[in-house]
Protein backbone atom coordinates (compact mmCIF):
# COMPACT_ATOMS: atom_id res chain seq x y z
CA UNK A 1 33.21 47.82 28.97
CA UNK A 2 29.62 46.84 28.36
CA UNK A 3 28.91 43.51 26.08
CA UNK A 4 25.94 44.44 24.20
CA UNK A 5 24.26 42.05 21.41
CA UNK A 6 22.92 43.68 18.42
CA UNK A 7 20.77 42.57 16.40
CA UNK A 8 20.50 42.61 12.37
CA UNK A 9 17.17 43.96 11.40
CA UNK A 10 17.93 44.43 8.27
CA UNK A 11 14.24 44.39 6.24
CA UNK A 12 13.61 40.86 5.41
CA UNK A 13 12.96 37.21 6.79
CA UNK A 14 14.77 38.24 10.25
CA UNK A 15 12.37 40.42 11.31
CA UNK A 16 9.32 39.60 9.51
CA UNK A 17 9.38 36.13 10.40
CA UNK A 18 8.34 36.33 14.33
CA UNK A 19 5.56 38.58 13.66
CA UNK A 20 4.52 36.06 10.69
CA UNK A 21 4.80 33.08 13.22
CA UNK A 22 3.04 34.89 15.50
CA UNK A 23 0.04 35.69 13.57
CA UNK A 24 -0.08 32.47 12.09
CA UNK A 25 -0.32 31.06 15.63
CA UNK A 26 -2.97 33.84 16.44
CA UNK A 27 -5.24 33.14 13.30
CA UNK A 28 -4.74 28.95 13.80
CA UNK A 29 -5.68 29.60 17.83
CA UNK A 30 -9.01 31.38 16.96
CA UNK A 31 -10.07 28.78 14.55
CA UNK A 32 -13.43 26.72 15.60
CA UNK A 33 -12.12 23.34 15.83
CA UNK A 34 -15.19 22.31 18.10
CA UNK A 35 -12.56 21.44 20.52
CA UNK A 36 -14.31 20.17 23.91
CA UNK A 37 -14.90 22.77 26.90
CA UNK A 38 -12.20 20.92 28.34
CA UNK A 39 -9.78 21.71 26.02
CA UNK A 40 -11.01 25.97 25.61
CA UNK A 41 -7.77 27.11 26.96
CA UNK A 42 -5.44 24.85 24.52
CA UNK A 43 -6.00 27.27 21.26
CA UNK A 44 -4.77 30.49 22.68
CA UNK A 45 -2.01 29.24 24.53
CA UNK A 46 -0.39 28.80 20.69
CA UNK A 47 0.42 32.28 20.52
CA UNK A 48 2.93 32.13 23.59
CA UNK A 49 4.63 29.32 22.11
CA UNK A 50 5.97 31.96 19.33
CA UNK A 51 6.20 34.92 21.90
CA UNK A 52 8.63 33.03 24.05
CA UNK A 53 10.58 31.27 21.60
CA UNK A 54 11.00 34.93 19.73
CA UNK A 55 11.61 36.93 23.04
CA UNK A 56 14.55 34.15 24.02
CA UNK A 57 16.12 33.60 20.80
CA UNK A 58 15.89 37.24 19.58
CA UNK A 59 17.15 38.92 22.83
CA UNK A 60 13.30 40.47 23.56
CA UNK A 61 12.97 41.49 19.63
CA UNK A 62 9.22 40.33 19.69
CA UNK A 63 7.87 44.06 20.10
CA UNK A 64 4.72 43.97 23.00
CA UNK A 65 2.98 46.43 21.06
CA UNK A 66 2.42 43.42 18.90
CA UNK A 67 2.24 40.88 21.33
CA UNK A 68 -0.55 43.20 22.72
CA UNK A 69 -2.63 43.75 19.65
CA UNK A 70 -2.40 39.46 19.40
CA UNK A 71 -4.28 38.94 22.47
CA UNK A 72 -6.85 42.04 21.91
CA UNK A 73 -7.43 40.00 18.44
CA UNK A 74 -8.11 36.51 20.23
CA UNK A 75 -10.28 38.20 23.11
CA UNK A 76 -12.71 40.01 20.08
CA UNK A 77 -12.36 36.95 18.06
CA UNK A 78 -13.15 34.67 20.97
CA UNK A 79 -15.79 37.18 22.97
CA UNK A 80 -13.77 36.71 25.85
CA UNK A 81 -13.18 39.46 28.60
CA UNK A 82 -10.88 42.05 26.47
CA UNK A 83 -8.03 42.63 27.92
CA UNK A 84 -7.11 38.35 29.19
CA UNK A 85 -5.10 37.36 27.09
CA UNK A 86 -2.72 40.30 26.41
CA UNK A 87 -1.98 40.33 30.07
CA UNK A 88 -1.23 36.95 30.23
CA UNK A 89 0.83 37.40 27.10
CA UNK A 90 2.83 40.52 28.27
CA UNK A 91 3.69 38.87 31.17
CA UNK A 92 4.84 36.02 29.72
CA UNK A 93 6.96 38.09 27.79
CA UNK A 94 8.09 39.74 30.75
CA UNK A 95 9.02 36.30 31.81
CA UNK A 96 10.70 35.39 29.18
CA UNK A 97 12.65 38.81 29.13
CA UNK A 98 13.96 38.12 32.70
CA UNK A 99 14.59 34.35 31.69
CA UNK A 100 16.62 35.41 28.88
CA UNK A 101 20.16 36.00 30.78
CA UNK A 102 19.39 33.40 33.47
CA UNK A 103 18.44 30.36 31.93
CA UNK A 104 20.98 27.43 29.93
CA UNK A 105 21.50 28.43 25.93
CA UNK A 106 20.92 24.68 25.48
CA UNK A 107 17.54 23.53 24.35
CA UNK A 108 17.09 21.72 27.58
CA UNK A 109 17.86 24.83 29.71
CA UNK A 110 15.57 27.15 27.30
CA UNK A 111 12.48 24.36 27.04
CA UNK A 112 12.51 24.43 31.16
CA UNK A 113 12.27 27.68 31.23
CA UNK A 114 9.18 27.67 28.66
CA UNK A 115 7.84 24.96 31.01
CA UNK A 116 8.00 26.79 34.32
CA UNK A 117 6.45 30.36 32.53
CA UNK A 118 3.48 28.45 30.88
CA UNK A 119 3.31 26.24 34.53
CA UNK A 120 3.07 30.05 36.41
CA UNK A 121 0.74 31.61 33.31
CA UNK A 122 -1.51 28.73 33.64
CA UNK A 123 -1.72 29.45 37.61
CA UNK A 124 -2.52 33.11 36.40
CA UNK A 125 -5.57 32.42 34.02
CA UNK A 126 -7.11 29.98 36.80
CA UNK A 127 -6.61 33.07 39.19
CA UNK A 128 -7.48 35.42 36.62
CA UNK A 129 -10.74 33.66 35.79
CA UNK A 130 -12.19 32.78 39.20
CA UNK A 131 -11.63 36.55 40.22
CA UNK A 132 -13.53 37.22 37.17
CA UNK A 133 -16.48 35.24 37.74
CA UNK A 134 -16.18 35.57 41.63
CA UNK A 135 -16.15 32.03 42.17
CA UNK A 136 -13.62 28.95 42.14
CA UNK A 137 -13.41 27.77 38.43
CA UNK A 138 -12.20 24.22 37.39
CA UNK A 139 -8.32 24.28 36.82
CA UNK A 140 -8.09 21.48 34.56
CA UNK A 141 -8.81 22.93 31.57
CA UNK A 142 -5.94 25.78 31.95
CA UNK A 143 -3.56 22.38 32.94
CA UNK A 144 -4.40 20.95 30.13
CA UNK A 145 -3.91 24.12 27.95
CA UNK A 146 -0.48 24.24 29.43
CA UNK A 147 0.60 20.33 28.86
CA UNK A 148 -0.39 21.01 25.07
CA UNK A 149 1.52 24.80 24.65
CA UNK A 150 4.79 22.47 26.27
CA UNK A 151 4.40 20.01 24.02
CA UNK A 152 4.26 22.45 20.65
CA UNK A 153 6.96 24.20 22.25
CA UNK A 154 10.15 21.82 20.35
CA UNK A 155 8.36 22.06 17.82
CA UNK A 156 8.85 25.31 16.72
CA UNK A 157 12.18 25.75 18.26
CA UNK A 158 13.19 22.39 15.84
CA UNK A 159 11.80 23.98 12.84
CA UNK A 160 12.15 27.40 12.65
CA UNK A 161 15.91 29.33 12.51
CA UNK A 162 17.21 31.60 15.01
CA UNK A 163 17.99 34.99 14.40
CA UNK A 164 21.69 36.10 14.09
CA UNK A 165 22.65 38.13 16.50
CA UNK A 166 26.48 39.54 16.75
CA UNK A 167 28.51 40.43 19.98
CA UNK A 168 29.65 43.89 20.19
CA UNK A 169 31.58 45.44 23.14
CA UNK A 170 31.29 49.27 23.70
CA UNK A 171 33.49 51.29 25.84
């Protein structure tokens, strides 16, 4: 027997709410808040809080075709290189996808898992970014960016329900 989880997508707050959170993340990240250079990367690591804490607690529900259009709406918005942030937030996803079965259902095994995929997608956009301009490019601002998504992280897992999701077995 298999154990699958199913779950209820019935039209209404359980599946409109991610995408809702989502672009409500997207729209606040792209915001000028005359932020300092220092602090460029902070903004659009907002979306990922939402894209993780969706993918884990809805069992990969947040669909990457949205997740995709997000970071092609910050890149336009932002007149960065098009394409940057929807990798880094598909393969966060992707990270989150594979965390999903491996890491604690506590909120202690779930936030360390957030921390060690925004630690390794902050490694990504430094790597990302010097290849991009050809030349070593400071990493403090993509730290930083990555302290404040872990921090906003509770957050929205404190505030915000889980979906309800039912065990079925099938033979």
């Amino acid at each position: 027997m298999v154990e699958t989880i199913r779950i209820d997508v019935e039209p209404g707050p359980a599946v409109i709410t991610p995408l809702v959170v989502l672009g409500l993340f997207a729209l606040i990240a792209v915001l000028p808040w005359g932020l300092p250079t220092s602090a460029r990367f902070v903004l659009p690591m907002l979306p990922f809080v939402a894209i993780y804490y969706w993918t884990l607690n809805g069992r990969g529900f947040m669909p990457p075709v949205a997740i995709a259009m997000t970071g092609i709406f910050i890149d336009f918005v932002t007149h960065g290189p098009i394409g940057f942030w929807s990798m880094i937030y598909l393969i966060g996803h992707m990270c989150a996808l594979w965390l999903s079965g491996r890491v604690s259902e506590t909120a202690i095994g779930r936030y360390s898992g957030y921390a060690l995929t925004v630690t390794f997608l902050a490694g990504l956009q430094w790597a990302t970014a010097s290849c991009y301009f050809f030349t070593w490019v400071d990493w403090r601002p993509f730290a930083f960016g990555a302290v404040v998504a872990m921090a906003f992280y509770p957050a929205l897992a404190f505030f915000v329900p889980k979906p309800k999701l039912e065990k079925t077995q099938t033979p």
